[in-house]
Protein backbone atom coordinates (compact mmCIF):
# COMPACT_ATOMS: atom_id res chain seq x y z
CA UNK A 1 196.99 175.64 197.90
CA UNK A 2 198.19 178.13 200.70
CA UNK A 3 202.11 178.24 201.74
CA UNK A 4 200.98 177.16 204.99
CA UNK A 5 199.22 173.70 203.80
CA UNK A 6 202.30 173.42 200.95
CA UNK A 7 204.79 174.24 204.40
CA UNK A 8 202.86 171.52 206.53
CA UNK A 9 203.34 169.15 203.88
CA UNK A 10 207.15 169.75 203.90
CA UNK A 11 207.36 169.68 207.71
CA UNK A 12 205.83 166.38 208.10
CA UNK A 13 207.76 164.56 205.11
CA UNK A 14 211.03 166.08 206.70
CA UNK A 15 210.30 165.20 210.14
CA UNK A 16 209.24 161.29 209.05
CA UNK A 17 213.03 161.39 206.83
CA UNK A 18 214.86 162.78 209.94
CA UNK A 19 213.45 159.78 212.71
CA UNK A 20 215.43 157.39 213.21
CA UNK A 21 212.62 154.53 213.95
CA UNK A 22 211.14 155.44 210.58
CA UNK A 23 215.10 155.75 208.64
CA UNK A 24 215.87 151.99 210.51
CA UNK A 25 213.23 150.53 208.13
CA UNK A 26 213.28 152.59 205.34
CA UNK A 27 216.10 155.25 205.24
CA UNK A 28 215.48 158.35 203.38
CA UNK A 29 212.62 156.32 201.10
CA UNK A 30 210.04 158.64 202.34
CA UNK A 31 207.76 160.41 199.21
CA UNK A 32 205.84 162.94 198.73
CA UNK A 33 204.57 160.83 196.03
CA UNK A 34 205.95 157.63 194.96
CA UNK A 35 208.67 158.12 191.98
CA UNK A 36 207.82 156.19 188.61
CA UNK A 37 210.32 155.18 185.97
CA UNK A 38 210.23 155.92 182.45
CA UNK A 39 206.80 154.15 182.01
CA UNK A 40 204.72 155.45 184.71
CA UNK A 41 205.80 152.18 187.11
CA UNK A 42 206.44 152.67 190.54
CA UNK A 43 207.02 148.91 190.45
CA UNK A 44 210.77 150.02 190.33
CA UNK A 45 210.92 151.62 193.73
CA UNK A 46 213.07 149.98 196.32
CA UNK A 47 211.31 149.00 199.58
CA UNK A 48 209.91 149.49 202.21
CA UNK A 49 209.07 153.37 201.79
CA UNK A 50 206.33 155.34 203.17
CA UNK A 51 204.71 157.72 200.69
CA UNK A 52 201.86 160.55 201.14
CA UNK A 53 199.01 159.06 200.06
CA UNK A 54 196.57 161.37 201.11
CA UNK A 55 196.07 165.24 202.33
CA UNK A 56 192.76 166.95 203.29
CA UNK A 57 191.98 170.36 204.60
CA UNK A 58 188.99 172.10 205.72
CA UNK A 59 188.96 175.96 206.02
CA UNK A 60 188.24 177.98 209.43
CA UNK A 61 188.08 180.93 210.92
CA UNK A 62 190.67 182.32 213.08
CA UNK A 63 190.11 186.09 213.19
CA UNK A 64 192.28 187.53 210.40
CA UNK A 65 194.69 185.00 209.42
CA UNK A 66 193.17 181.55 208.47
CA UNK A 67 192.98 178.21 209.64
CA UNK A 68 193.01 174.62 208.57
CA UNK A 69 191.72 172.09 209.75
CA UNK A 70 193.79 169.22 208.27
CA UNK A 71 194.33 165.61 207.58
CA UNK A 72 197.33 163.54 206.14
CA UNK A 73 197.33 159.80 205.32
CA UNK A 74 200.55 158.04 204.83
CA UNK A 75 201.10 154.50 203.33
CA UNK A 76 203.73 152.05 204.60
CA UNK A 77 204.90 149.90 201.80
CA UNK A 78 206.94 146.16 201.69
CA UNK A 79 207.41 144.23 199.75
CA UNK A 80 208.26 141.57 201.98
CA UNK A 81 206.51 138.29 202.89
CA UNK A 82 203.32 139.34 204.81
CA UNK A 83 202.67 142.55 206.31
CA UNK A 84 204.49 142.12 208.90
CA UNK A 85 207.30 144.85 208.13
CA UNK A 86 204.66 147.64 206.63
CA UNK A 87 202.97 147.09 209.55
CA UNK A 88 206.05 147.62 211.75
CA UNK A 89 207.12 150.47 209.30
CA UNK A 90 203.41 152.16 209.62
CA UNK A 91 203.55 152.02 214.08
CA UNK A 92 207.30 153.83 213.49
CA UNK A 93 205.35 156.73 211.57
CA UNK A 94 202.97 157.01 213.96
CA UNK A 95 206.11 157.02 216.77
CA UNK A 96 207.41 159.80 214.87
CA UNK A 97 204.42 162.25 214.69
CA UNK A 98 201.33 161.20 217.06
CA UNK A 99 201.20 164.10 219.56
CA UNK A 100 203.97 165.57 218.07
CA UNK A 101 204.91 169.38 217.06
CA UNK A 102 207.04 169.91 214.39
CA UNK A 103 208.53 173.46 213.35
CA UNK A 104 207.32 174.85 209.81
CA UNK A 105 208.75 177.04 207.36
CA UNK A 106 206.83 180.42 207.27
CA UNK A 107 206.12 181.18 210.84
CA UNK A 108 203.21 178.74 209.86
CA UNK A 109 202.62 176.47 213.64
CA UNK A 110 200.16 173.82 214.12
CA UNK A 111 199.00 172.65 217.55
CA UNK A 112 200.02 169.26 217.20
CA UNK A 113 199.53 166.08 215.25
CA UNK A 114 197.45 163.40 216.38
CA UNK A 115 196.97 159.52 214.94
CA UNK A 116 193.32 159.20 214.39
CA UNK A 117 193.40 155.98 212.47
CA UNK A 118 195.60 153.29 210.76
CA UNK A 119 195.01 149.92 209.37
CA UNK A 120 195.53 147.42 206.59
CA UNK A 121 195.29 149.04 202.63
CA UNK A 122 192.44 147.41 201.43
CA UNK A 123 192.83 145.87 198.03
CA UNK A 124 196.80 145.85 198.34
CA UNK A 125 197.87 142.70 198.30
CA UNK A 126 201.53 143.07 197.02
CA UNK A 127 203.36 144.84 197.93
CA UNK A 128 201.83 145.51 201.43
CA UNK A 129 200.75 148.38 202.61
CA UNK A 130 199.25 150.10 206.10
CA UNK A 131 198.89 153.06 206.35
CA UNK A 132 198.09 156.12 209.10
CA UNK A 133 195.70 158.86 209.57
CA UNK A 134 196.69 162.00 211.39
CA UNK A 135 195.24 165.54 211.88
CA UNK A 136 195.74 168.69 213.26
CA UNK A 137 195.24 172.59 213.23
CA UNK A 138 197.18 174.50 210.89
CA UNK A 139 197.66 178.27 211.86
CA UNK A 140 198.40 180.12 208.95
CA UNK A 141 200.77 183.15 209.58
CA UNK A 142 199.44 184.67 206.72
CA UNK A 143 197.04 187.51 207.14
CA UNK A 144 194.08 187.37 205.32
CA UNK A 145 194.18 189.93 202.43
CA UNK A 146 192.79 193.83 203.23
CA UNK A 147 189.14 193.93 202.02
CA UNK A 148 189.92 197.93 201.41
């Protein structure tokens, strides 16, 4: 995987730990992926969290550096009665990054992120979970390697 896709990654975790809608709920709890204990359990884990549960790209063409289209799913987790707190968990992700740029490490940029879907986890029933679809261009400052 490029730096730029690795750097996006990064960004968007960062930005979700530094919001303060998202840290009200959850506090720093947000994973790249969720942490197990000693058996492989994430049953362990202290909620409500929001984890990356997904991350998609699709190459394009941008002259000589590339460009990504990409898309990253995250998962709002409880534990508490209902959904009702995942769910409110999930709409303060999407507070902190629909239509939203965030700076990346690299010189990497993206044009912005966008919620393009978000609903219940199907076949979680406990502990909850909702999650939310974004996308957006990733512009890699990378130039391509010389051909020569």
């Amino acid at each position: 995987m490029s730096d730029a896709l690795n750097a996006l990654k990064t960004a968007a975790i960062d930005a979700l730990k530094a919001d303060a809608g998202v840290a009200a709920f959850c506090g720093p709890r947000v994973y790249e992926t969720v942490p197990r204990d000693s058996r492989g359990d994430a049953a362990d884990v202290v909620t409500p969290y929001v984890f990356l549960a997904g991350f998609n790209w699709r190459g394009k063409e941008a002259g000589c550096s590339p460009w990504f289209g990409v898309s990253l799913r995250f998962h709002a987790v409880s534990t508490r009665f209902a959904a009702g707190e995942a769910r409110s968990l999930a709409d303060a992700v999407r507070f902190a990054l629909d239509r939203k740029e965030i700076a990346i490490a690299g010189g990497h940029t993206i044009d912005r992120f966008i919620a393009i879907a978000g609903g219940d986890v199907v076949g979680a029933t406990e502990p909850h979970e909702v999650f939310v679809e974004f996308a957006c261009e990733l512009f890699d400052a990378t130039p391509y390697p010389d051909p020569a």
